[in-house]
Protein backbone atom coordinates (compact mmCIF):
# COMPACT_ATOMS: atom_id res chain seq x y z
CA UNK A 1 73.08 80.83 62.04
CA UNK A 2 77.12 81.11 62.16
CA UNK A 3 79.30 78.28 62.28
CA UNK A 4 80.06 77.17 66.20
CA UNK A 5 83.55 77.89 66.98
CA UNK A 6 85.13 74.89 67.82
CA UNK A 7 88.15 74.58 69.79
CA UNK A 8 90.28 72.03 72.03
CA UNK A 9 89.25 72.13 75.59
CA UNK A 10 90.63 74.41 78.44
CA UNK A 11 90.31 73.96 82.00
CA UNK A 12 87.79 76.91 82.31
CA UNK A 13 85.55 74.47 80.18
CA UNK A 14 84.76 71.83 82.49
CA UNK A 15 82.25 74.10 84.62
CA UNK A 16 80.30 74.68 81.28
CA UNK A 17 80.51 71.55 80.03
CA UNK A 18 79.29 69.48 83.33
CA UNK A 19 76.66 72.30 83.74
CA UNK A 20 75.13 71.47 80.41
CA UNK A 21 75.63 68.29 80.30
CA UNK A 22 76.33 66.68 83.63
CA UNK A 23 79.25 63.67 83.80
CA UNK A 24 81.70 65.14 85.61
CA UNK A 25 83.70 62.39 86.28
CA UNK A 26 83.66 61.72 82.20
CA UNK A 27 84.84 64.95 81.09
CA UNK A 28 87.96 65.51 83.93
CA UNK A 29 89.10 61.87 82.70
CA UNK A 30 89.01 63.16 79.23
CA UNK A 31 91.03 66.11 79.60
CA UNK A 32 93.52 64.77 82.02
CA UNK A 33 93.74 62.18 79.47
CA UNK A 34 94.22 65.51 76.46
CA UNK A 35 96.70 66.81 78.73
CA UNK A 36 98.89 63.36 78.55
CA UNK A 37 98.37 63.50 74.89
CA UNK A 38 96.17 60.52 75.04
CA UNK A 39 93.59 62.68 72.88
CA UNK A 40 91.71 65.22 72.37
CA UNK A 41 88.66 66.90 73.88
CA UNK A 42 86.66 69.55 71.74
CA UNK A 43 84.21 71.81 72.54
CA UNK A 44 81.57 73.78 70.50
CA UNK A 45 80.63 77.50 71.50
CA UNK A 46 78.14 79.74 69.70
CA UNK A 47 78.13 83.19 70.91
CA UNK A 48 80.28 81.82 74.13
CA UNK A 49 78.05 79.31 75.28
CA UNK A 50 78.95 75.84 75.03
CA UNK A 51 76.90 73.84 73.27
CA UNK A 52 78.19 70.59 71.97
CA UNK A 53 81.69 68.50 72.88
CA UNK A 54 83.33 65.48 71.34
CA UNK A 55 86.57 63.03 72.22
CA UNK A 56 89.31 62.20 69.97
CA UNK A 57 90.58 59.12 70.95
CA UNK A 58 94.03 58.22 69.48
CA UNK A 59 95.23 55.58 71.75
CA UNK A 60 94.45 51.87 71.07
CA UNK A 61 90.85 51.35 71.37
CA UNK A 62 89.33 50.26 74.48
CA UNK A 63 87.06 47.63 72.70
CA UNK A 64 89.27 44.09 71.67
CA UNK A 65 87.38 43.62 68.41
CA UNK A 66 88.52 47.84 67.50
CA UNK A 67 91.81 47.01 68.31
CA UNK A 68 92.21 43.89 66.26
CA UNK A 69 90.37 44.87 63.07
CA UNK A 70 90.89 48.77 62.77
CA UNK A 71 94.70 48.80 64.35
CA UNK A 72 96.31 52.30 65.19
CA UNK A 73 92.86 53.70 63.55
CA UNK A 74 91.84 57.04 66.14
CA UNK A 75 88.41 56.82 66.93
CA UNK A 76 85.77 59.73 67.69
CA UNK A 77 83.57 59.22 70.58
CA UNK A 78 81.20 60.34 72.74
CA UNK A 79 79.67 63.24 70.32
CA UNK A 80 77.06 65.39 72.08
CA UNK A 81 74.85 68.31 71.08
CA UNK A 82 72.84 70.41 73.73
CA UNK A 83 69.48 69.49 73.10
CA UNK A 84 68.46 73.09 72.37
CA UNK A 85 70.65 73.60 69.89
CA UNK A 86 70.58 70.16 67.96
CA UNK A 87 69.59 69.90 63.91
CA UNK A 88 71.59 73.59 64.07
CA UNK A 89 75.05 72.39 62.29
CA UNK A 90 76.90 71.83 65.57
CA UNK A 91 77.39 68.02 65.46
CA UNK A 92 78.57 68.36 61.60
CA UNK A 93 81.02 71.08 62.48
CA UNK A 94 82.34 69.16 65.14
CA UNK A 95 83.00 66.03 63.08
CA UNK A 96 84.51 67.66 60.37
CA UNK A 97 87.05 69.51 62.87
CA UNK A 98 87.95 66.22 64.44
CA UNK A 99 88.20 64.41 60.75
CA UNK A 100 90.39 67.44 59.69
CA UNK A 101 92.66 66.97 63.26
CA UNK A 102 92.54 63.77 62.62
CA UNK A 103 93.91 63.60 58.83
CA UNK A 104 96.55 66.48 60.00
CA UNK A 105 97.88 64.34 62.24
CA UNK A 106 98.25 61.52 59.34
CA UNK A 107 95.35 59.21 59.56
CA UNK A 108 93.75 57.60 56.89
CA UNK A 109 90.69 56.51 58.61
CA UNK A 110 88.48 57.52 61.40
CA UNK A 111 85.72 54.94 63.29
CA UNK A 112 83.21 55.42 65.16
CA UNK A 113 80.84 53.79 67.36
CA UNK A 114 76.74 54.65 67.00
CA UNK A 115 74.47 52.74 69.40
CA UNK A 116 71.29 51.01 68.31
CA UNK A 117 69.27 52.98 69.49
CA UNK A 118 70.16 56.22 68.02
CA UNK A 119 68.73 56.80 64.70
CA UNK A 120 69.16 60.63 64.44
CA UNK A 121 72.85 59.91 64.61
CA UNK A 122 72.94 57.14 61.99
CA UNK A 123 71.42 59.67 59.97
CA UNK A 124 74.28 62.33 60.59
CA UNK A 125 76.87 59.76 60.06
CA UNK A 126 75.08 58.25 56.90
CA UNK A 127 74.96 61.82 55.64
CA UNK A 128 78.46 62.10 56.43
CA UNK A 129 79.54 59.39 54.71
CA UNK A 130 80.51 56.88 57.16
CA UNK A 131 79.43 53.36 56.48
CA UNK A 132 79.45 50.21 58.47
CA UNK A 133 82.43 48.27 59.40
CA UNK A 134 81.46 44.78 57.75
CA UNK A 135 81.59 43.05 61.20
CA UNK A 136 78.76 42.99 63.88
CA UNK A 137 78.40 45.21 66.64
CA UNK A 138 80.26 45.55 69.73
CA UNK A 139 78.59 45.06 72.98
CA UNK A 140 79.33 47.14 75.99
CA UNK A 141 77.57 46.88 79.35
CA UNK A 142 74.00 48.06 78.85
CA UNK A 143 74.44 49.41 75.09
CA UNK A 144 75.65 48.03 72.05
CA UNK A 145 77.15 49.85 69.16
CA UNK A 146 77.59 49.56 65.50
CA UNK A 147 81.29 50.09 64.46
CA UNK A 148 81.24 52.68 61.53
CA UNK A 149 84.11 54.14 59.62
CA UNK A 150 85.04 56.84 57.53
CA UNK A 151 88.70 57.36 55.18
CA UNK A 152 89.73 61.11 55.72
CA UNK A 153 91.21 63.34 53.16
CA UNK A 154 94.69 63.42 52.86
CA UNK A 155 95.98 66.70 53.54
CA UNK A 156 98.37 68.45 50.64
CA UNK A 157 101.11 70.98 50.26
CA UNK A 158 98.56 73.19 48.43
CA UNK A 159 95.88 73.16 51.05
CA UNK A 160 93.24 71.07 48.73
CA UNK A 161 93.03 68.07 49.79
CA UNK A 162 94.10 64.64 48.52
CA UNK A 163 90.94 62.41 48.09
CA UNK A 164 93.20 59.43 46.74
C-alpha cells in the first residue's frame, strides 16, 4: 500500500475530518489555533480520503509538570488513525512528518503523551524509539498519561541528517 500523503490542514478538511472522526469542537480549536501559528494540524489522505490527523503543539504545554521539566520542548498530540485503516503505516508516517517539521523548525526533542490504557500505541512509540520521561505520569481529568520523549535528527546543509 502507498505511503498516505500527509499534509497541513485546510479549511475544506474539517468536514472530513469531523465526519470520520467526530469532535468538532476539537478540530476548529486546532486549526484556528494553526492559523495563529500556535501549531500545527496534519492530516493523512490515501487516495483522497482522510484517514488519520495529528496536532503539533509548539506553544508551552498545557500540563505544569511539561512545562517545568521539558521547557520550550513542542509536543505531538492527539494522534488518530481511522480504525479501518490502522496497522497500515498511517500513524508512522504521520509521526515521522511531524518529527521532521518539528526538527526543521530547530527542535531537539519532541514529547509525547500515551495514556494507560493504550497499549497498541506504546507499541508504535516503543518501535519508534521514544522512551519514558523518568518522571511519573500526568493526570488529566478522567485519563492519565505517560510523558514519553524522543531527540529528533538535526537537519544538515547536505540533506542527511545530523544524528549528534
Amino acid at each position: 500500500m502507498p505511503d498516505p500523503l500527509i499534509r497541513p490542514a485546510i479549511y475544506t478538511d474539517l468536514t472530513p475530518l469531523i465526519r470520520y472522526f467526530g469532535q468538532a469542537d476539537f478540530f476548529f480549536e486546532r486549526f484556528h489555533r494553526q492559523r495563529r501559528g500556535r501549531g500545527m494540524l496534519l492530516i493523512a489522505l490515501r487516495g483522497g480520503d482522510v484517514v488519520g490527523n495529528v496536532y503539533l503543539w509548539w506553544e508551552p504545554a498545557e500540563e505544569l509538570e511539561l512545562r517545568e521539566r521539558l521547557p520550550g520542548v513542542p509536543v505531538i498530540t492527539h494522534l488518530e488513525v481511522r480504525a479501518d485503516r490502522r496497522n497500515q503505516g498511517v500513524g508512522t508516517a504521520l509521526l515521522a512528518e511531524a518529527e521532521h517539521i518539528l526538527a526543521q523548525r530547530g527542535h531537539r526533542h519532541v514529547a509525547l503523551g500515551v495514556s494507560l490504557t493504550n497499549p497498541d500505541a506504546h507499541r508504535l512509540y516503543a518501535r519508534l524509539n521514544y522512551v519514558e520521561w523518568g518522571h511519573p505520569p500526568v493526570r488529566m481529568p478522567g485519563e492519565t498519561f505517560q510523558i514519553l520523549v524522543k531527540p529528533l535528527a538535526r537537519p544538515c546543509p547536505t540533506g542527511r541528517p545530523d544524528l549528534r
